[in-house]
C-alpha atoms as a PDB file:
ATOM      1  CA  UNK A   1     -82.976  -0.084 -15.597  1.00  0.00           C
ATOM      2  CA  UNK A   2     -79.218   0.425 -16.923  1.00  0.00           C
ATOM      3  CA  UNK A   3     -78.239   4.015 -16.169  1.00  0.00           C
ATOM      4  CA  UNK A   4     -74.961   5.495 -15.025  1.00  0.00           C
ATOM      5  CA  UNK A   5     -74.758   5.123 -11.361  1.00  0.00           C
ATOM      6  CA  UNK A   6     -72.634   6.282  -8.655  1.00  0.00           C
ATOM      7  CA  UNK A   7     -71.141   4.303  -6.327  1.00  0.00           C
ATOM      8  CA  UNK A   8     -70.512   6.375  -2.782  1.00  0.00           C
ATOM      9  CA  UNK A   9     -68.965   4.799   0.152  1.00  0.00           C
ATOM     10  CA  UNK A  10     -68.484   5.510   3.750  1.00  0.00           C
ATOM     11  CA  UNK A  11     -67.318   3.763   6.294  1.00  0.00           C
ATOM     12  CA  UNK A  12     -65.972   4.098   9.907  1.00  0.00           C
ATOM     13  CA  UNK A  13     -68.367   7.333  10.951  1.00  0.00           C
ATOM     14  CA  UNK A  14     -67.995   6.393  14.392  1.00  0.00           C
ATOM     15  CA  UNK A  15     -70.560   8.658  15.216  1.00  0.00           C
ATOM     16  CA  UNK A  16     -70.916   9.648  18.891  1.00  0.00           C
ATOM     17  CA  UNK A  17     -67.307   9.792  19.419  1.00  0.00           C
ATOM     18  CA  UNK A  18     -65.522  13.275  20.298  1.00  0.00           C
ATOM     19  CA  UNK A  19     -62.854  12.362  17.890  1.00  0.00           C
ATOM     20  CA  UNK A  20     -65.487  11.934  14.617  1.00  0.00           C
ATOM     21  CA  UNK A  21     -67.788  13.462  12.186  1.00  0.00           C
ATOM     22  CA  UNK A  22     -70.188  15.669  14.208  1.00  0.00           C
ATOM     23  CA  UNK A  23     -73.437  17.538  13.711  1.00  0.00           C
ATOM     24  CA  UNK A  24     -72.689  21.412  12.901  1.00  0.00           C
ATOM     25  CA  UNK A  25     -74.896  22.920  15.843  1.00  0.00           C
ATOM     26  CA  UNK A  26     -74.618  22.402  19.494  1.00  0.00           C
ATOM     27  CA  UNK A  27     -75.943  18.933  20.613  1.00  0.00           C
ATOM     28  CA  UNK A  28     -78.263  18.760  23.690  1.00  0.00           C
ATOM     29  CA  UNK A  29     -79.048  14.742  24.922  1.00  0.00           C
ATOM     30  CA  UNK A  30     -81.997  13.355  26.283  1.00  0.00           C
ATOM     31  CA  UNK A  31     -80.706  10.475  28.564  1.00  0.00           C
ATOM     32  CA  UNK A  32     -78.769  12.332  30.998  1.00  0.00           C
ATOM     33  CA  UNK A  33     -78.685  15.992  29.495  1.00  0.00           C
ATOM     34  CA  UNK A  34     -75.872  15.621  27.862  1.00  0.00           C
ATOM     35  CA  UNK A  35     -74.168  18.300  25.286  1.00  0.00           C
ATOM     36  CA  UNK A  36     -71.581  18.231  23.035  1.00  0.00           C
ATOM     37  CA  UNK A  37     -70.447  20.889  20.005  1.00  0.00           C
ATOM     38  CA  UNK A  38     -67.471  19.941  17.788  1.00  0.00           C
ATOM     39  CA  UNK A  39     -64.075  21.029  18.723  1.00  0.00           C
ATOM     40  CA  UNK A  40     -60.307  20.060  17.708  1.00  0.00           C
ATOM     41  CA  UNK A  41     -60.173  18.083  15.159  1.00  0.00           C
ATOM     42  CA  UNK A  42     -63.989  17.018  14.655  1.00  0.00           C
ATOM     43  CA  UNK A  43     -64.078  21.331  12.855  1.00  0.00           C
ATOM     44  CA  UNK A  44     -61.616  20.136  10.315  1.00  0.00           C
ATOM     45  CA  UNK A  45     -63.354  16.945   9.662  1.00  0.00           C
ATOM     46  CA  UNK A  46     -66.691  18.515   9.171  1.00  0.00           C
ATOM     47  CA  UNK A  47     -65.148  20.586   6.635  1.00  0.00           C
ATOM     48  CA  UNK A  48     -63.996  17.376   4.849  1.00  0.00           C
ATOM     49  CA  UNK A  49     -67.476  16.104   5.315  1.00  0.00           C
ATOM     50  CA  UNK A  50     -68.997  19.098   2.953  1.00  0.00           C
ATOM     51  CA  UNK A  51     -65.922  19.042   0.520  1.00  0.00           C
ATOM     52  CA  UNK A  52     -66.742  15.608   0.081  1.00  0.00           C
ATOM     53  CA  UNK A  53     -70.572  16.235  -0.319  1.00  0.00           C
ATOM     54  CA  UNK A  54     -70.115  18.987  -2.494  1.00  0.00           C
ATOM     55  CA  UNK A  55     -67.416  16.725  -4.818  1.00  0.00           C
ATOM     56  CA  UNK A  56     -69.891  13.693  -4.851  1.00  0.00           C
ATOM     57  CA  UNK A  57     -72.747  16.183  -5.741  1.00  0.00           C
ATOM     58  CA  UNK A  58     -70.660  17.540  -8.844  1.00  0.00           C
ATOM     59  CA  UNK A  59     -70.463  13.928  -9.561  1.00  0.00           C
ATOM     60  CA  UNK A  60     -73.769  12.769  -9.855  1.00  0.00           C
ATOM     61  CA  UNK A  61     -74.921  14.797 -11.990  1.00  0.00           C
ATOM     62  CA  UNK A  62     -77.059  12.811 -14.349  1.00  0.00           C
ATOM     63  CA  UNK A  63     -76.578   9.688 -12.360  1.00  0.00           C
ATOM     64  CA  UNK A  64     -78.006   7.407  -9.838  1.00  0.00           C
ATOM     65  CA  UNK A  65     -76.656   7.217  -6.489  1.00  0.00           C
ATOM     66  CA  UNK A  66     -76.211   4.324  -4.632  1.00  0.00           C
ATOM     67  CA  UNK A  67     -74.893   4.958  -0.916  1.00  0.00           C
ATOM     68  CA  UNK A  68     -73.309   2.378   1.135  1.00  0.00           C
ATOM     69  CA  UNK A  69     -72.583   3.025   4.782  1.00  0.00           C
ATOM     70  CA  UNK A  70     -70.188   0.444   5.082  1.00  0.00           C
ATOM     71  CA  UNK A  71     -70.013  -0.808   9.041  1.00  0.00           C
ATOM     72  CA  UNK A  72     -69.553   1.003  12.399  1.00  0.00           C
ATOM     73  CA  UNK A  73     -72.004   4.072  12.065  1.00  0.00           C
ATOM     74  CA  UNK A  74     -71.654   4.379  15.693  1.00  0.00           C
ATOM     75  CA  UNK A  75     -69.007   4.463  18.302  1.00  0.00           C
ATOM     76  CA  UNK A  76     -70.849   2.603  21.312  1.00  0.00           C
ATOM     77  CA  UNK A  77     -68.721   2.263  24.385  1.00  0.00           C
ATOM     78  CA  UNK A  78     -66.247   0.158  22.740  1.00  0.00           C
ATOM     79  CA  UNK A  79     -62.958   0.935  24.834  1.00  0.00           C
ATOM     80  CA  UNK A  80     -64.895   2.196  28.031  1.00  0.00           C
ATOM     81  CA  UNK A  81     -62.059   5.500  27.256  1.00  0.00           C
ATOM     82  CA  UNK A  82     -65.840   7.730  28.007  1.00  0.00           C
ATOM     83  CA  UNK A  83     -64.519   9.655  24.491  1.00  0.00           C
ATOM     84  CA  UNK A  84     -67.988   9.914  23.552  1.00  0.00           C
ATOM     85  CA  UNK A  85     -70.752  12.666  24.077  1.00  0.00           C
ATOM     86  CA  UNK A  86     -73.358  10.116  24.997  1.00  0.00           C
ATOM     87  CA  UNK A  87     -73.015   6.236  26.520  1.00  0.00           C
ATOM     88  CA  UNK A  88     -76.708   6.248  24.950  1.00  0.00           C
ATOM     89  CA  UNK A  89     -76.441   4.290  21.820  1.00  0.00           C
ATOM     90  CA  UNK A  90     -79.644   5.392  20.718  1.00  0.00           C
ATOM     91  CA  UNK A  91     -78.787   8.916  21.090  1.00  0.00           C
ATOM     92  CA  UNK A  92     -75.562   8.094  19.211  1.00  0.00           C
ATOM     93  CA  UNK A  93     -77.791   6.286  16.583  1.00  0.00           C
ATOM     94  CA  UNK A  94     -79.840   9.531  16.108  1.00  0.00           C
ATOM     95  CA  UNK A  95     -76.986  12.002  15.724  1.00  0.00           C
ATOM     96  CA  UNK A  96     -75.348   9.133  12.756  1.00  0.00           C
ATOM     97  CA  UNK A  97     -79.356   9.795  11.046  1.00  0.00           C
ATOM     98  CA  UNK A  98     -78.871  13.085  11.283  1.00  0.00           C
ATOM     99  CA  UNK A  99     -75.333  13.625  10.024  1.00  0.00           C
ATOM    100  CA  UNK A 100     -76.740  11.273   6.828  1.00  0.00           C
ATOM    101  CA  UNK A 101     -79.805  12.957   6.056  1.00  0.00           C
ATOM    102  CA  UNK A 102     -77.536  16.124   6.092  1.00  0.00           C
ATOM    103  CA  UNK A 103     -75.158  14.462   3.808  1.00  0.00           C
ATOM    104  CA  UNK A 104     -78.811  13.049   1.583  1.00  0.00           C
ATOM    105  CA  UNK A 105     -79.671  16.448   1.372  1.00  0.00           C
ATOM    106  CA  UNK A 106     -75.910  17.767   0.628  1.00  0.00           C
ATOM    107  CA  UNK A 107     -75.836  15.490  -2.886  1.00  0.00           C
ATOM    108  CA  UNK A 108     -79.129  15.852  -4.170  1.00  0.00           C
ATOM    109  CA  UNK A 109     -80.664  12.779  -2.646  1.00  0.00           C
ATOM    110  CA  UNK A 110     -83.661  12.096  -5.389  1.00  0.00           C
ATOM    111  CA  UNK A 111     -86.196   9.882  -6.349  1.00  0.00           C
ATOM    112  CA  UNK A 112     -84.593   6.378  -7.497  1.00  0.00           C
ATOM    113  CA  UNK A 113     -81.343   7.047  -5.179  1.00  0.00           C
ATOM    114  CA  UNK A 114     -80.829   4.114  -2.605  1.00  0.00           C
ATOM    115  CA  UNK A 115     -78.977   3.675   0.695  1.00  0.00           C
ATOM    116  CA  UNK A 116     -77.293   0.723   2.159  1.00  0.00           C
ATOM    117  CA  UNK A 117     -76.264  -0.316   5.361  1.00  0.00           C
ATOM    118  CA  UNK A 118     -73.495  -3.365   6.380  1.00  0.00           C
ATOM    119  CA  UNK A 119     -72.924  -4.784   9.632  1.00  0.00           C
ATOM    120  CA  UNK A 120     -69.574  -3.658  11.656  1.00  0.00           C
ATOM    121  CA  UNK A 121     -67.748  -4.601  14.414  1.00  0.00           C
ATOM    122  CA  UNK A 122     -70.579  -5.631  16.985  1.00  0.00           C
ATOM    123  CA  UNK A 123     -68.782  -4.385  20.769  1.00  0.00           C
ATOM    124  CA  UNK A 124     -69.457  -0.565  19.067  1.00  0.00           C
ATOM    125  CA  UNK A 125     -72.919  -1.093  17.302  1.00  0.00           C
ATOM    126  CA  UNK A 126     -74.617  -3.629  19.185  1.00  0.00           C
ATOM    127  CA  UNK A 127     -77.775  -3.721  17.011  1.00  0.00           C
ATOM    128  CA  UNK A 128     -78.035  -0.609  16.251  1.00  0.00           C
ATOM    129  CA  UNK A 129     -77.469  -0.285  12.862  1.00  0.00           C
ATOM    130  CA  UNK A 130     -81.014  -2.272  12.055  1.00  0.00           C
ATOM    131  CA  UNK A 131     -82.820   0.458  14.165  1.00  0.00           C
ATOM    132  CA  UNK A 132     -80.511   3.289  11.843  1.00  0.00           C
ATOM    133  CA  UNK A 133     -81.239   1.186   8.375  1.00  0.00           C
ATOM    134  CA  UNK A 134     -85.284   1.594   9.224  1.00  0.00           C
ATOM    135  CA  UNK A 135     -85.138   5.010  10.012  1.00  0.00           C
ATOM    136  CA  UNK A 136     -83.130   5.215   7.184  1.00  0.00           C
ATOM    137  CA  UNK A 137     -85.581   3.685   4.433  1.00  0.00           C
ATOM    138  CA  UNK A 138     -82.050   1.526   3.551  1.00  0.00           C
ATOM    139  CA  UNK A 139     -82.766  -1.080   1.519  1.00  0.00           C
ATOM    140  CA  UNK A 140     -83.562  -4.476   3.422  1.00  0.00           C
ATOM    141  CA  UNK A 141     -81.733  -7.964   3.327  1.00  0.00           C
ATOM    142  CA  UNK A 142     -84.708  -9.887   3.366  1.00  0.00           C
ATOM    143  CA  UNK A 143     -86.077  -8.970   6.238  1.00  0.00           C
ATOM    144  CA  UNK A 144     -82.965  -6.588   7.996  1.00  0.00           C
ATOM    145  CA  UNK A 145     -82.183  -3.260   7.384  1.00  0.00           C
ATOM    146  CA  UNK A 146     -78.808  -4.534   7.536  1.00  0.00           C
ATOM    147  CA  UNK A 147     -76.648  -6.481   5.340  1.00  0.00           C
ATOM    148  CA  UNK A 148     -74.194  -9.003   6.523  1.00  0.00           C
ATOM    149  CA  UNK A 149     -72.342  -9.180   3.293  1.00  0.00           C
ATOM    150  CA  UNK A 150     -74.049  -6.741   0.564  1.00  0.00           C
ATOM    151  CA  UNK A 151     -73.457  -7.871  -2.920  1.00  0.00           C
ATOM    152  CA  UNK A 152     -74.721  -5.302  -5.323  1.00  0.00           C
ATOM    153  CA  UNK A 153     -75.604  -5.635  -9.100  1.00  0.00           C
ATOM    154  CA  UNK A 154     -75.233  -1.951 -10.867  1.00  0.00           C
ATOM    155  CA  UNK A 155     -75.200  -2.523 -14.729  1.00  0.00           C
ATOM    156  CA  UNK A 156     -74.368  -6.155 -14.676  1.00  0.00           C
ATOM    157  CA  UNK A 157     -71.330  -4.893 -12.422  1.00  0.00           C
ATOM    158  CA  UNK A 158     -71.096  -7.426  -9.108  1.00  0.00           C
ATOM    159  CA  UNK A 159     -69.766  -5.075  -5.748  1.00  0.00           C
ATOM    160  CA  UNK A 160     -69.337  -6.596  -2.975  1.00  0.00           C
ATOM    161  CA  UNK A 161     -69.119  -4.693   0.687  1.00  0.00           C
ATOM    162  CA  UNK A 162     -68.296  -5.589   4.060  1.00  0.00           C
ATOM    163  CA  UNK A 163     -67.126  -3.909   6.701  1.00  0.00           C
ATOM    164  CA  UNK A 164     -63.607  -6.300   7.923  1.00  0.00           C
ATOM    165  CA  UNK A 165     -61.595  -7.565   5.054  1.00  0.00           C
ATOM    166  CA  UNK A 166     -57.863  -7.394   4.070  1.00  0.00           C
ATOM    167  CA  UNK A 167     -55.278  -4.981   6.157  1.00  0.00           C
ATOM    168  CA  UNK A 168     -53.692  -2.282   3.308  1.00  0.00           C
ATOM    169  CA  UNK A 169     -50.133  -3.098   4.224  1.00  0.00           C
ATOM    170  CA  UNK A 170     -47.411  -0.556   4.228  1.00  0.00           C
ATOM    171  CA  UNK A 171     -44.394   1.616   3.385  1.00  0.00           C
ATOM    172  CA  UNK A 172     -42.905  -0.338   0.103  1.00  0.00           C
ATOM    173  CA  UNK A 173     -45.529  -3.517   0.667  1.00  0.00           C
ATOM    174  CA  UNK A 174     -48.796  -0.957   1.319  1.00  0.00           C
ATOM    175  CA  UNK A 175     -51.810  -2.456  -1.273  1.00  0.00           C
ATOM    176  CA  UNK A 176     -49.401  -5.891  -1.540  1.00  0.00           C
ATOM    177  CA  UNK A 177     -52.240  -7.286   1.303  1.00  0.00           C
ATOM    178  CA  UNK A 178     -54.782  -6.155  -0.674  1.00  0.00           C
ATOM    179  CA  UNK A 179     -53.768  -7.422  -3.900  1.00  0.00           C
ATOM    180  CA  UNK A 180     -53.436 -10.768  -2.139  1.00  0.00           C
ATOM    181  CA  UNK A 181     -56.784 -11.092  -0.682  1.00  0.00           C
ATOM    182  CA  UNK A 182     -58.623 -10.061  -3.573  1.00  0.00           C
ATOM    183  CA  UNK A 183     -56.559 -13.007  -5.606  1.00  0.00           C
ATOM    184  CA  UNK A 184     -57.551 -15.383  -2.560  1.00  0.00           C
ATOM    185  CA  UNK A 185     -61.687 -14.474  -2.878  1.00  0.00           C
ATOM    186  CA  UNK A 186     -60.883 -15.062  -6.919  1.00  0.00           C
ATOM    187  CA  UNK A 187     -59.006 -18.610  -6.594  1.00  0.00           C
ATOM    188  CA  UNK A 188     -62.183 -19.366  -3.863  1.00  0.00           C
ATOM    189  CA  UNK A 189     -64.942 -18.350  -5.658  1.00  0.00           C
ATOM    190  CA  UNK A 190     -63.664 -19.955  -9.025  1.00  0.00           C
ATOM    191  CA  UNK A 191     -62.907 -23.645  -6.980  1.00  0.00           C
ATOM    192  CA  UNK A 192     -66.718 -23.357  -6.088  1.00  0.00           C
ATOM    193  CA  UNK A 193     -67.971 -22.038  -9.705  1.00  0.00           C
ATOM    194  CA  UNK A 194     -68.665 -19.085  -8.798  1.00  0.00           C
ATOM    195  CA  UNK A 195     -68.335 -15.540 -10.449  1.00  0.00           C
ATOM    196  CA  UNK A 196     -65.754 -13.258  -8.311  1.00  0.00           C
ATOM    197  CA  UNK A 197     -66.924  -9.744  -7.562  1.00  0.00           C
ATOM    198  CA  UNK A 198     -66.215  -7.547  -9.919  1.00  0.00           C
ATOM    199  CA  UNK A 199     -65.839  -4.631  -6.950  1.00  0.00           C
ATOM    200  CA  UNK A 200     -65.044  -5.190  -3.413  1.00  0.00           C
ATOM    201  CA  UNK A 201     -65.154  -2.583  -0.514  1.00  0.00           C
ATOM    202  CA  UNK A 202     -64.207  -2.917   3.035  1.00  0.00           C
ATOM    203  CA  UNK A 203     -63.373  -0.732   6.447  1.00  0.00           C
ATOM    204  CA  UNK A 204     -62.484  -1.170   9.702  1.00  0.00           C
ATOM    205  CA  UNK A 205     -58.773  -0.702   9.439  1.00  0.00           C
ATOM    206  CA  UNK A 206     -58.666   3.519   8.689  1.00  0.00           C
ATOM    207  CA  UNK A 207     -56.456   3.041   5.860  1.00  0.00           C
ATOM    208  CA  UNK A 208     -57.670   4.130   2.322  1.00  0.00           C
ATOM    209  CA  UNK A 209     -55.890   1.496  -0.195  1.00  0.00           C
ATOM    210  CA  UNK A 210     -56.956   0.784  -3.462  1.00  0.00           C
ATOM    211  CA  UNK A 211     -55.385  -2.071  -5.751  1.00  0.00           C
ATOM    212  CA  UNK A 212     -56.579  -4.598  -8.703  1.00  0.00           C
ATOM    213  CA  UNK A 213     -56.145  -8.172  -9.792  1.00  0.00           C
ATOM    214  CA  UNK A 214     -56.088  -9.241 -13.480  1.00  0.00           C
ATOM    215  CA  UNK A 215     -57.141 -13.214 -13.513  1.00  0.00           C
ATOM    216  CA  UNK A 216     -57.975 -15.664 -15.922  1.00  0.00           C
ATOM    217  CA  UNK A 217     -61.391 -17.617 -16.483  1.00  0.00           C
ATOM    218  CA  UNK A 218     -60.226 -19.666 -19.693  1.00  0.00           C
ATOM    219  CA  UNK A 219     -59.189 -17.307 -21.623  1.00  0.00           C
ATOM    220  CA  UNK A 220     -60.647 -14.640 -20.891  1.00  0.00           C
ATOM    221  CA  UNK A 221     -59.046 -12.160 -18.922  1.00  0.00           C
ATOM    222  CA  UNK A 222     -61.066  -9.824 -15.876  1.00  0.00           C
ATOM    223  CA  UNK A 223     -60.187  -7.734 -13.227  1.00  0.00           C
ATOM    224  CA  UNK A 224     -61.156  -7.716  -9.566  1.00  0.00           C
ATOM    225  CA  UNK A 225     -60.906  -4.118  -7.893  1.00  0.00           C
ATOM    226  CA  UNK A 226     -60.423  -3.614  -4.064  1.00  0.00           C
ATOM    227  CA  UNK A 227     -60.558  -0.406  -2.053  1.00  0.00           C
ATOM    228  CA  UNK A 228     -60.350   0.193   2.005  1.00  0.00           C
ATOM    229  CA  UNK A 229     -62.076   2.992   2.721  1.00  0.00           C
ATOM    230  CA  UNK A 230     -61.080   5.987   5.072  1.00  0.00           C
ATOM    231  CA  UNK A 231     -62.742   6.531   8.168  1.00  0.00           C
ATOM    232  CA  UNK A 232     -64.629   9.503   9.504  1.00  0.00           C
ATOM    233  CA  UNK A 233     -63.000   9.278  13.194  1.00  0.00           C
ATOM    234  CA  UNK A 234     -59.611  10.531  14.472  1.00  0.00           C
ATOM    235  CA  UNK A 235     -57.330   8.815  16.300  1.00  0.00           C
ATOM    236  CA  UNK A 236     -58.981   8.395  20.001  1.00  0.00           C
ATOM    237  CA  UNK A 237     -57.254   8.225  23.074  1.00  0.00           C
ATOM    238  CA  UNK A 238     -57.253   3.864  22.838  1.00  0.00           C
ATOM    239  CA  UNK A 239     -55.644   4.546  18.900  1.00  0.00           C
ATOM    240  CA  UNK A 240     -53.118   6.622  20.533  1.00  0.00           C
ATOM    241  CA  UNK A 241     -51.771   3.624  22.645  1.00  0.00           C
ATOM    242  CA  UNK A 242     -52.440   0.710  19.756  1.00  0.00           C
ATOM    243  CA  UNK A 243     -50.442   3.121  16.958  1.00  0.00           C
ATOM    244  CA  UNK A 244     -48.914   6.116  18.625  1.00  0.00           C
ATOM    245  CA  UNK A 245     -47.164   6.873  14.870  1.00  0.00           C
ATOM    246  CA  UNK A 246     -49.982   6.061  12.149  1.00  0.00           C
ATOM    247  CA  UNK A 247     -52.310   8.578  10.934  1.00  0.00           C
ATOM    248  CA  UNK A 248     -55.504   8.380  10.676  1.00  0.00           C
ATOM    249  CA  UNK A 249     -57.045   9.450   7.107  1.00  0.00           C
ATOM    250  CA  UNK A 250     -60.385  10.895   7.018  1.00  0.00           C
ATOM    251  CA  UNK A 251     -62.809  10.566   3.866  1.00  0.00           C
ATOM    252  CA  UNK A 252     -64.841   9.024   0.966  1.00  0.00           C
ATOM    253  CA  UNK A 253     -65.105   7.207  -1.622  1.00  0.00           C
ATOM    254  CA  UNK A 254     -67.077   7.705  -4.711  1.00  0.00           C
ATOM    255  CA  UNK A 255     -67.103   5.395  -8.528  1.00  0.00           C
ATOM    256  CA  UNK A 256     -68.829   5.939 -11.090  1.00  0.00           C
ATOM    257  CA  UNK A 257     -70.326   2.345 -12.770  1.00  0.00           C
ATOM    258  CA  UNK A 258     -71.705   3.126 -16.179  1.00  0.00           C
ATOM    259  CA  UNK A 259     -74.987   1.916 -18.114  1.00  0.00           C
ATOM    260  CA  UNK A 260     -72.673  -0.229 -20.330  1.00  0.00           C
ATOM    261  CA  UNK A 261     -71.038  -1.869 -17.185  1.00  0.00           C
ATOM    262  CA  UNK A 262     -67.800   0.255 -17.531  1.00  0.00           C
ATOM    263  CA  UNK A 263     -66.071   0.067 -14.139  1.00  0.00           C
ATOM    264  CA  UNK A 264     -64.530   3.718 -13.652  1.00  0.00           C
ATOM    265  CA  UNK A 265     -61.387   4.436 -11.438  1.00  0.00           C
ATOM    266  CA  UNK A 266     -62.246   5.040  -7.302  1.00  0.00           C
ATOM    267  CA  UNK A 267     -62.034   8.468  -6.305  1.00  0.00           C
ATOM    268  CA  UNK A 268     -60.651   8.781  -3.249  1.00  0.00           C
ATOM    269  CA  UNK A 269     -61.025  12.433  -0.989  1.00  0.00           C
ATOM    270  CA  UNK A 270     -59.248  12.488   1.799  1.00  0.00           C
ATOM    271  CA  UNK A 271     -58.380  15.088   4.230  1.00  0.00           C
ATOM    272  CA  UNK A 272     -55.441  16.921   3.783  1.00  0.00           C
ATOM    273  CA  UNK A 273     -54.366  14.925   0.611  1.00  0.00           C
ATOM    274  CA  UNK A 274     -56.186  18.086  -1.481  1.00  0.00           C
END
C-alpha cells in the first residue's frame, strides 16, 4: 500500500562500548558480574538519543516508519583496548535490543512499522546481528535476519543500505567522494541495464555527508541521493591514535518518502549542531 513513509536511519551504535549510546539505568552483567552506568560523554549522547526520538516522533505523524539499523550494532572486542562494559557479545547484543525497543517505544512504534537490520564490519559483530534481527522481529532476507545489501522499495522509491561505502571527504573537497561514488554505482548499474537506486545510505566512517547526482537515462533526467550517516559512539581510546584531530558526530537520520514517490530532503540531527 502507497502511504507516506518515513525513512529512519542509524548506524554505528556500537553498543557495549563505554564511549556509545547506553541504557539510562545502571547495567548489571551476567557473564562475569559485570556493571556499567553511563558517564562522560555516553550522558550527553543519551540526551541526543531522546532529542532524536522525540524529533523522529514529531515526524511520523501520520506516516509509516521504516527503521534501518544500518551495520555495527555492537562493539565486540574489536581493538582488544577492553573499552567495553562486557567482552560478552551476547550481553552486548542484549543491551543494543534494549536501547532499540526503548527507541520503538520513544517514536510510536505501531502496527505496520518495520525494522531492518544490515551487516557491518564482522571483527565487532561476529554474527551477532542475526541473533539481534530475530529478537528483533526485523524483517528477514530470505532466510537471515540480516541483510547483506538491503534494497528497499517505499512508493516505487528504490533505497539502497549498506553499512561500508564511499569516505565523505573533507575541508573544501568534503561530499566531492560522495558525489563520485554515487556517479560510479550510476555509470555501473546503467552498463548492466539496471535501474540505479534512487536512495543510498551507508556508515562505518562517523562522518554525516549528504550529496546528489543528476544523470541522464536518454533523456530523461533523475537524481541519485547519498547520505553517510553519524554514528552513536565517541571517539575511543584506538580513534584517538588513528585521528587524534577529527570529531566524531553523533546522530540520525530521518526522510520522509511520500505516497506519490516524492523523495524529501534528509534530515540530519546531530549533536551539538542544534
Amino acid at each position: 500500500m502507497l502511504r507516506d513513509t518515513l525513512q529512519v536511519t542509524m548506524s554505528d551504535l556500537h553498543s557495549g562500548s563505554n564511549y556509545a549510546l547506553f541504557l539510562p539505568n545502571l547495567w548489571r552483567g551476567k557473564s562475569n558480574n559485570n556493571s556499567h552506568t553511563a558517564g562522560g560523554p555516553q550522558i550527553e549522547i543519551r540526551k541526543h538519543f531522546e532529542k532524536y526520538a522525540g524529533e523522529v516522533l514529531v515526524a511520523r505523524k501520520n506516516k509509516r516508519v521504516r527503521l534501518v539499523i544500518n551495520g555495527d550494532c555492537i562493539d565486540g572486542d574489536h581493538h582488544h583496548s577492553g573499552d567495553v562494559c562486557t567482552l560478552d557479545e551476547r550481553e552486548q547484543a542484549d543491551i543494543h535490543i534494549d536501547l532499540v525497543n526503548e527507541f520503538q517505544k520513544r517514536i510510536n512504534w505501531q502496527r505496520g512499522d518495520e525494522i531492518y537490520y544490515t551487516k557491518g564490519t564482522q571483527t565487532h559483530v561476529h554474527n551477532m546481528e542475526s541473533y539481534i534481527g530475530e529478537k528483533m522481529n526485523a524483517v528477514m532476507d530470505g532466510d537471515f535476519y540480516v541483510h547483506n545489501l538491503l534494497k528497499l522499495d517505499t512508493n516505487g522509491a528504490i533505497s539502497w543500505y549498506v553499512h561500508h561505502g564511499s569516505g565523505a571527504g573533507s575541508g573544501a573537497n568534503e561530499g566531492n567522494t560522495l558525489r563520485n561514488w554515487l556517479k560510479r554505482i550510476v555509470e555501473d548499474e546503467l552498463k548492466d541495464g539496471q535501474c540505479p537506486p534512487d536512495v543510498i545510505y551507508t556508515g562505518h566512517v562517523h562522518s554525516p555527508t549528504y550529496n546528489s547526482c543528476v544523470y541522464r537515462q536518454k533523456m530523461k533526467f533523475k537524481m541519485i541521493h547519498g547520505v553517510i550517516l553519524p554514528s552513536w559512539q565517541a571517539k575511543t581510546t584506538y580513534s584517538h591514535m588513528k585521528a587524534p584531530v577529527q570529531r566524531n558526530k553523533i546522530g540520525g537520520v530521518y526522510q520522509t518518502i511520500y505516497a506519490n514517490g516524492t523523495i524529501g530532503i534528509p534530515q540530519f540531527s546531530v549533536m551539538g549542531y542544534e
